[in-house]
Every structure is written in C-alpha cells, then in structure tokens.
Protein backbone atom coordinates (compact mmCIF):
# COMPACT_ATOMS: atom_id res chain seq x y z
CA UNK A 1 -84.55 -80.85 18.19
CA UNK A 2 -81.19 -80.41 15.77
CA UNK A 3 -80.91 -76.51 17.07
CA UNK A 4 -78.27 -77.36 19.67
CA UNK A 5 -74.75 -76.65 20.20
CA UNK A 6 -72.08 -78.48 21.90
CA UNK A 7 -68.84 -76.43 23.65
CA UNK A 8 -65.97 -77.87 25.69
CA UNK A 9 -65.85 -76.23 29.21
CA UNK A 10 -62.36 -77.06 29.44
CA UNK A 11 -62.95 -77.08 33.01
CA UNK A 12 -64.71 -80.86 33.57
CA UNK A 13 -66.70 -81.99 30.07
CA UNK A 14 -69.05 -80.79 27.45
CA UNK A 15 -72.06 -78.43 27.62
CA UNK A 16 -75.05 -78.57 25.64
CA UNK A 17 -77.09 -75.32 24.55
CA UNK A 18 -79.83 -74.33 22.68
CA UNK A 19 -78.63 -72.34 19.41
CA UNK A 20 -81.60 -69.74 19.25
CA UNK A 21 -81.55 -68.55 22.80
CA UNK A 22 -78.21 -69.75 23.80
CA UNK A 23 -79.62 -71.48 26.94
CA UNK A 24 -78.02 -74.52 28.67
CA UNK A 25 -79.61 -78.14 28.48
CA UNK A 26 -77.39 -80.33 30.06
CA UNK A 27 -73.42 -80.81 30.55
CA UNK A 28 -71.30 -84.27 29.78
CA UNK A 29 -68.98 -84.47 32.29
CA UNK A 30 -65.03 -85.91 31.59
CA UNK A 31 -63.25 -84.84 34.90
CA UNK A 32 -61.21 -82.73 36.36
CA UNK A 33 -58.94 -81.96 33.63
CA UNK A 34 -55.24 -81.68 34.24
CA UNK A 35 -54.47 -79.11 31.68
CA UNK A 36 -57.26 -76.33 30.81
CA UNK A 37 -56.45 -77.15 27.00
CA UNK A 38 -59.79 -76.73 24.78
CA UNK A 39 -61.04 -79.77 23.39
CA UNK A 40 -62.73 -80.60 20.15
CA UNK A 41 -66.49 -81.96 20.91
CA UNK A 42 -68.40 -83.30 18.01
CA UNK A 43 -72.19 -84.48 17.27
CA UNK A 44 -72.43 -87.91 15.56
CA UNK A 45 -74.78 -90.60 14.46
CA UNK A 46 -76.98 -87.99 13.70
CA UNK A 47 -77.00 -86.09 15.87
CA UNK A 48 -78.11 -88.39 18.65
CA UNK A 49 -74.33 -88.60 20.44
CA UNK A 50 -72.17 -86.30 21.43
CA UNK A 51 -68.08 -87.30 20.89
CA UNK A 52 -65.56 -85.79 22.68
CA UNK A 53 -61.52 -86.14 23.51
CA UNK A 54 -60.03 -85.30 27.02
CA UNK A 55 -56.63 -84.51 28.59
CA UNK A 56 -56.03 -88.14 29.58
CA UNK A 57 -56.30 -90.54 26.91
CA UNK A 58 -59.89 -90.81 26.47
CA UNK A 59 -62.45 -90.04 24.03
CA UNK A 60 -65.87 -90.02 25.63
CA UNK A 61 -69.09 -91.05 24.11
CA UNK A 62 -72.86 -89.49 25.46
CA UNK A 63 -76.43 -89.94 24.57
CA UNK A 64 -77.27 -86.27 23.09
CA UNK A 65 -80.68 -86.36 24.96
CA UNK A 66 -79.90 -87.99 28.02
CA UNK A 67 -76.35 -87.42 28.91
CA UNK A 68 -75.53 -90.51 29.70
CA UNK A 69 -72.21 -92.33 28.67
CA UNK A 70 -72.44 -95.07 25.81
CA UNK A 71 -68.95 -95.69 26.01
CA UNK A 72 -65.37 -94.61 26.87
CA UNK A 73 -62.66 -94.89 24.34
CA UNK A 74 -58.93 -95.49 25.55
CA UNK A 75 -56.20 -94.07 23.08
CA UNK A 76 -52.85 -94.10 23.53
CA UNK A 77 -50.89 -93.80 27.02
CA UNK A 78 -53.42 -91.70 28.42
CA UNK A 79 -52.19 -87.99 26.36
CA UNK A 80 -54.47 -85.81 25.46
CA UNK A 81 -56.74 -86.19 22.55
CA UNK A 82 -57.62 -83.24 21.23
CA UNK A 83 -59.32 -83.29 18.11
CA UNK A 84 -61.96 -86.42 17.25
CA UNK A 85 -63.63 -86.78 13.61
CA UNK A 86 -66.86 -88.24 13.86
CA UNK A 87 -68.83 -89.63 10.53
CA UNK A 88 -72.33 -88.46 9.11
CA UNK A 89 -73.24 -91.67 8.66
CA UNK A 90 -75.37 -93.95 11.61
C-alpha cells in the first residue's frame, strides 16, 4: 500500500505510480497551469493525502486512494506556490 510515488505533471496536477513497476494509479488534477514550472507534491497524514502547490495561489489537498479533493488552500494573491512542507504526524 506505502510503495507509491507521487510526481508533478507540470502540465494539469499530480500523478500517482506504483514504485516497483513504475505503473500509473491515478492523477490529481490542479488545472491548466499557466506556467509549466515543476511543483513540489508531498504525501502527508501518513500517507493517506497527497499535498500539492500550483501556479495560482493554491495548495491542493487529495485523498491518496481515491483522488478526491479534501480541500483547497488559498495563499497569497494567487502566485505560485511552489514548495509545501507537510508533517509526519496525523
């Protein structure tokens, strides 16, 4: 279940893979980006969401197993964010 990998497309979210054969599971999609700029993309709560920052001012939040959102996280005047920091801790 923890053998995954999470990569920013840079082209509309996050992708999802499995680590030992490098095949894909599902995506997290963010948008059409405005600037191809890579992204840092995170697991958290251990390892059950997926944390990610975008081009326009929002970090995104995604259920590792289902994709689904859990919440969006406005920062600043809509700039990019670029690197996130997520805790170990649930």
């Amino acid at each position: 279940m923890r053998n995954d990998f999470v990569v920013d497309t840079v082209a509309n979210g996050f992708s999802l893979y499995q680590l030992d054969n490098a095949s894909w599971k599902r995506n997290f999609p963010t948008g059409t980006p405005s600037r191809k700029l890579p992204k840092q993309v995170a697991f958290g709560e251990d390892s059950n969401v997926v944390v990610g920052g975008s081009d326009h001012g929002a970090i995104y939040v995604f259920d590792r197993e289902t994709g689904s959102p859990l919440h969006v996280l406005r920062h600043g005047d809509g700039g990019m964010v670029q690197t996130v920091t997520v805790s170990g801790l649930s």
